[in-house]
N, C-alpha and C. Protein backbone atom coordinates (compact mmCIF):
# COMPACT_ATOMS: atom_id res chain seq x y z
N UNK A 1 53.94 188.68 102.37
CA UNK A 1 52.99 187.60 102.14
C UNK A 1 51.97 187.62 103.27
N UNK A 2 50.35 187.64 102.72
CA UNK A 2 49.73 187.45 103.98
C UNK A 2 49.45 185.67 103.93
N UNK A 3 48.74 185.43 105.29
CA UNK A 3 48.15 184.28 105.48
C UNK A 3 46.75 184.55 106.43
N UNK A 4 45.88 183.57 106.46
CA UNK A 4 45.03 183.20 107.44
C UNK A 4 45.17 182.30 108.68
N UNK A 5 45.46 182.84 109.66
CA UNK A 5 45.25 181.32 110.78
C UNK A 5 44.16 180.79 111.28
N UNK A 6 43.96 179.74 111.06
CA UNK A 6 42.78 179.05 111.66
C UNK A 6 42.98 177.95 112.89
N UNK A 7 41.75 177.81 113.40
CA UNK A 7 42.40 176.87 114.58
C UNK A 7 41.91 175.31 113.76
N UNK A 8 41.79 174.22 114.33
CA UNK A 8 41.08 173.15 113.61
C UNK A 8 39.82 172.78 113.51
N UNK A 9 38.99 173.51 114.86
CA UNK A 9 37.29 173.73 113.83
C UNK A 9 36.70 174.81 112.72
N UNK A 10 37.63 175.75 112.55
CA UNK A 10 37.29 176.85 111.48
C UNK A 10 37.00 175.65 110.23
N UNK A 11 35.31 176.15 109.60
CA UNK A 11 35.13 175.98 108.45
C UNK A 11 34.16 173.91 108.86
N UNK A 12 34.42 173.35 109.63
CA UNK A 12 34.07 172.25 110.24
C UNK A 12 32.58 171.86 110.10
N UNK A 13 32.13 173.30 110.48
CA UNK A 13 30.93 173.21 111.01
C UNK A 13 29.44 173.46 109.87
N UNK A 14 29.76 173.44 108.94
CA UNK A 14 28.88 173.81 107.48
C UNK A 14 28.20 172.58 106.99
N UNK A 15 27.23 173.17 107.11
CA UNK A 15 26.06 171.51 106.62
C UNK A 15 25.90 171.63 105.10
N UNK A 16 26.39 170.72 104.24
CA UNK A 16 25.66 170.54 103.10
C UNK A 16 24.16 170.43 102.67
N UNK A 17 23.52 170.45 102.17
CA UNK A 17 22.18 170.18 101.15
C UNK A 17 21.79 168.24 102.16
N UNK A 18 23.16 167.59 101.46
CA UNK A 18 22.82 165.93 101.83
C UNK A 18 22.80 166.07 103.60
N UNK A 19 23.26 166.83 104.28
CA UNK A 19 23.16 166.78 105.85
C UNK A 19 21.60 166.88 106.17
N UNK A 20 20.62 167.23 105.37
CA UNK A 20 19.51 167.44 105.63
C UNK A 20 18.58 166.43 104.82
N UNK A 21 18.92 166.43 103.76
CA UNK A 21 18.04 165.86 102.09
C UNK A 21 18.83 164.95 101.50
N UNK A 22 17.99 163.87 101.57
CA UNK A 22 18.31 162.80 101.30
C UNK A 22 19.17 162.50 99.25
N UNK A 23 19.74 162.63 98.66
CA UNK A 23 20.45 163.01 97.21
C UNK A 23 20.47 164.45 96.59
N UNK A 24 20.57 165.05 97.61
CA UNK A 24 20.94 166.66 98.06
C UNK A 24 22.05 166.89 97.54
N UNK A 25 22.78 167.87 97.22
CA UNK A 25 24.37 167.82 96.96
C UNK A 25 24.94 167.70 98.14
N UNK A 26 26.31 167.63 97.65
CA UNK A 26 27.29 166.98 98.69
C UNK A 26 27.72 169.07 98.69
N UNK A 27 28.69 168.70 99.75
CA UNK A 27 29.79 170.03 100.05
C UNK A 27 31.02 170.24 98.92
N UNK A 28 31.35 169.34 98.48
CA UNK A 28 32.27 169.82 97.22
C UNK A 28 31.65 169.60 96.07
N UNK A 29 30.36 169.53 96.19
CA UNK A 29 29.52 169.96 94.68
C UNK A 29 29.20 171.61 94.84
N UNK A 30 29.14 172.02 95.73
CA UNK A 30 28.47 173.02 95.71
C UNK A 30 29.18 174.22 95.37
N UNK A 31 28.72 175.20 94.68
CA UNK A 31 29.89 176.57 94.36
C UNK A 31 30.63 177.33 95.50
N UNK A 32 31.45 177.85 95.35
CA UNK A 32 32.12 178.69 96.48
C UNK A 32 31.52 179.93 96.47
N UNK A 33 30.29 180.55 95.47
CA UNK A 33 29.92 181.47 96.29
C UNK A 33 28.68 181.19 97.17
N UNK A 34 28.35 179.84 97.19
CA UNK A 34 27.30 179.28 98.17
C UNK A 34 27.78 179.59 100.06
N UNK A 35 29.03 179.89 99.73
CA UNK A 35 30.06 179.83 101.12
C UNK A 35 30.47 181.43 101.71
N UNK A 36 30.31 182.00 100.56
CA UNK A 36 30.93 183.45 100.59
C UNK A 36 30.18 184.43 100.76
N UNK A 37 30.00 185.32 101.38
CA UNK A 37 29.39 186.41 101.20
C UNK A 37 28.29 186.46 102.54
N UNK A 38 27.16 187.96 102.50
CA UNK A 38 26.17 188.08 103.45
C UNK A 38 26.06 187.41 103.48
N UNK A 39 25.73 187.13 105.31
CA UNK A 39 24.65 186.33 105.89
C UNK A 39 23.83 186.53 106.94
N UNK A 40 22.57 185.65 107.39
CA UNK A 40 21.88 186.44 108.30
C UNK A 40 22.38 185.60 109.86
N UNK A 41 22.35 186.51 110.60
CA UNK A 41 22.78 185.52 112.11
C UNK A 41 21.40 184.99 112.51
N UNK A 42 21.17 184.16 113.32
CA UNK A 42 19.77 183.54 113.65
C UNK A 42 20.04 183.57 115.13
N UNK A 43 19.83 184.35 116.28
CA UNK A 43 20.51 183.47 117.83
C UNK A 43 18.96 182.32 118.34
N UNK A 44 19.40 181.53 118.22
CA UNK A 44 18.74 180.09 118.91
C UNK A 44 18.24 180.12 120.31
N UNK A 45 17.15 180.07 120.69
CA UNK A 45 16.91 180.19 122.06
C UNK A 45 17.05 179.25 122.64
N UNK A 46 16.52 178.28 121.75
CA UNK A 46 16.51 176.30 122.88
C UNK A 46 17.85 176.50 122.93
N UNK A 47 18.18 176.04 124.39
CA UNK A 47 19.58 175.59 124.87
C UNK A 47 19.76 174.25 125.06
N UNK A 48 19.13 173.27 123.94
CA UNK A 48 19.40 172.31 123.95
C UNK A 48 19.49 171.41 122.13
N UNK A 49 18.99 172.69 121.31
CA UNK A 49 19.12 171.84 119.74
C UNK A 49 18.51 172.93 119.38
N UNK A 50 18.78 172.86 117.88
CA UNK A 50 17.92 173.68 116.61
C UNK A 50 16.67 173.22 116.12
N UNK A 51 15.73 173.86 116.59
CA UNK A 51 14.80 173.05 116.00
C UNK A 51 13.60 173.57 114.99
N UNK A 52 12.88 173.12 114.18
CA UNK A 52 12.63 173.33 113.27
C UNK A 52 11.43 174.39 113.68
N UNK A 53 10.20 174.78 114.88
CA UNK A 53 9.59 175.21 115.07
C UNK A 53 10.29 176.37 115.53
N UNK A 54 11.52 176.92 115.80
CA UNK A 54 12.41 177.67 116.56
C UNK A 54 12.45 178.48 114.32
N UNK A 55 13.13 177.69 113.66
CA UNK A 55 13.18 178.78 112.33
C UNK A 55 12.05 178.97 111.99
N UNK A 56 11.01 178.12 111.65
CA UNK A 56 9.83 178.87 111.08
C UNK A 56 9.50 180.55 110.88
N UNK A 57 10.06 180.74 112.07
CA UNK A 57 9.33 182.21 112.56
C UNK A 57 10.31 182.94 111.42
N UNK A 58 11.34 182.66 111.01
CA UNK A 58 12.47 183.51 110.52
C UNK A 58 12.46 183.59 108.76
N UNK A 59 11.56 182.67 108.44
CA UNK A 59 11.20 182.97 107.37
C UNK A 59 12.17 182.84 106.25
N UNK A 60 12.98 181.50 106.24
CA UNK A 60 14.52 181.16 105.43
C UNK A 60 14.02 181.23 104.11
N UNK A 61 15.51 181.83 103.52
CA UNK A 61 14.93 181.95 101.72
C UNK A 61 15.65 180.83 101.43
N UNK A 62 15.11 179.94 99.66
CA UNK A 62 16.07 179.22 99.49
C UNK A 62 17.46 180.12 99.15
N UNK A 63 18.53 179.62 98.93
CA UNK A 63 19.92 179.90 99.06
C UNK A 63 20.55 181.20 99.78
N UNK A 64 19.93 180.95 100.92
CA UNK A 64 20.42 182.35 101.80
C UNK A 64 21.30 181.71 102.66
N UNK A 65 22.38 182.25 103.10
CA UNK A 65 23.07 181.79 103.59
C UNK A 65 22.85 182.25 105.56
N UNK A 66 22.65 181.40 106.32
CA UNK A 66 22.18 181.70 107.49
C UNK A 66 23.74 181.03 108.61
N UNK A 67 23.97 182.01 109.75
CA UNK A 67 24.60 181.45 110.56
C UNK A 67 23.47 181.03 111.78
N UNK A 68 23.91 180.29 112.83
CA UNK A 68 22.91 180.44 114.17
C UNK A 68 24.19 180.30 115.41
N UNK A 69 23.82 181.66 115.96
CA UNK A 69 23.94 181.73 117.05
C UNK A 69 23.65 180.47 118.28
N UNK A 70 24.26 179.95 118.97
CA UNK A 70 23.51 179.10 119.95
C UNK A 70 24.03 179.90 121.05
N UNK A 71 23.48 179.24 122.37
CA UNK A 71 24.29 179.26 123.58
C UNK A 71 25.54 179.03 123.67
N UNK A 72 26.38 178.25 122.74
CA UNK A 72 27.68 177.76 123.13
C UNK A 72 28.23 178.91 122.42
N UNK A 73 27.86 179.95 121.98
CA UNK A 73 28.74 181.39 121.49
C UNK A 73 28.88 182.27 122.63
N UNK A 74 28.10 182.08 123.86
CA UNK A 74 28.32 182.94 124.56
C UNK A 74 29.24 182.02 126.19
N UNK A 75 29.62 180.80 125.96
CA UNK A 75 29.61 180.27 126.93
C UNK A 75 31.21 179.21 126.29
N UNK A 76 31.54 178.88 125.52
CA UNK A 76 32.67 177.84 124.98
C UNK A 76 34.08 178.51 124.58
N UNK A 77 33.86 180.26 124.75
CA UNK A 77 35.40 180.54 124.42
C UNK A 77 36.38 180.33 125.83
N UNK A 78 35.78 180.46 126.65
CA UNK A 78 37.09 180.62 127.77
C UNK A 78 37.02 179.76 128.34
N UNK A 79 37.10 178.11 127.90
CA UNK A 79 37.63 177.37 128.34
C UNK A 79 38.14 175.99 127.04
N UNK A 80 38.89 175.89 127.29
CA UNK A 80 39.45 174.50 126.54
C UNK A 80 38.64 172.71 126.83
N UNK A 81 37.29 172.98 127.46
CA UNK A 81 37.46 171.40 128.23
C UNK A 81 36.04 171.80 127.49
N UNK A 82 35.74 170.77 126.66
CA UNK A 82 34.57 170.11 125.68
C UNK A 82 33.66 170.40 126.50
N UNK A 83 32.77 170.62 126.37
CA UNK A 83 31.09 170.82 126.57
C UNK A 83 30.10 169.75 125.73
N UNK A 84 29.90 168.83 126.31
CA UNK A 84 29.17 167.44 126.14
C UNK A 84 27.74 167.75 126.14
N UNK A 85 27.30 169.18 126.27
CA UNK A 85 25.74 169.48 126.45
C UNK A 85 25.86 170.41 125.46
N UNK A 86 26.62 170.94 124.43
CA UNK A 86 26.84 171.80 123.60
C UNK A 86 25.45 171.42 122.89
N UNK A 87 24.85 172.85 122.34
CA UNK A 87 24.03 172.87 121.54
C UNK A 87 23.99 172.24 119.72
């Protein structure tokens, strides 16, 4: 038998449609291959938020599925104690 282990933020972190747009779909409206498959990485330069003049340049399609890199990918694995300035 296989399994997956996850820790308790795996999967946490996924914005729905309504996280942005106001009668947007929700996250369990949406299909599972909205979740699955390619995606493009984005790394974030502001070390302080995502911001909307920061994607422009990247040219988002609708339903592409995008991750973003922040600062806290290169800086939050080796330690256990919260980062309160996290991106």
């Amino acid at each position: 038998m296989y399994g997956i282990g996850m820790g308790g933020q795996e999967g946490t972190h996924m914005a729905a449609p309504r996280h942005c747009l106001k009668d947007a779909p929700t996250m369990e409206s949406m299909p599972i291959d909205a979740t699955v498959g390619l995606a493009r990485v984005i790394p974030i330069l502001d070390e302080k938020s995502i911001r909307r003049e920061e994607l422009l340049q990247h040219e988002l399609g609708a339903g592409e599925r995008i991750l973003f890199k922040t600062a806290n990918s290169d800086t939050s694995w080796d330690t256990d104690v919260f980062d309160e300035n996290y991106v």
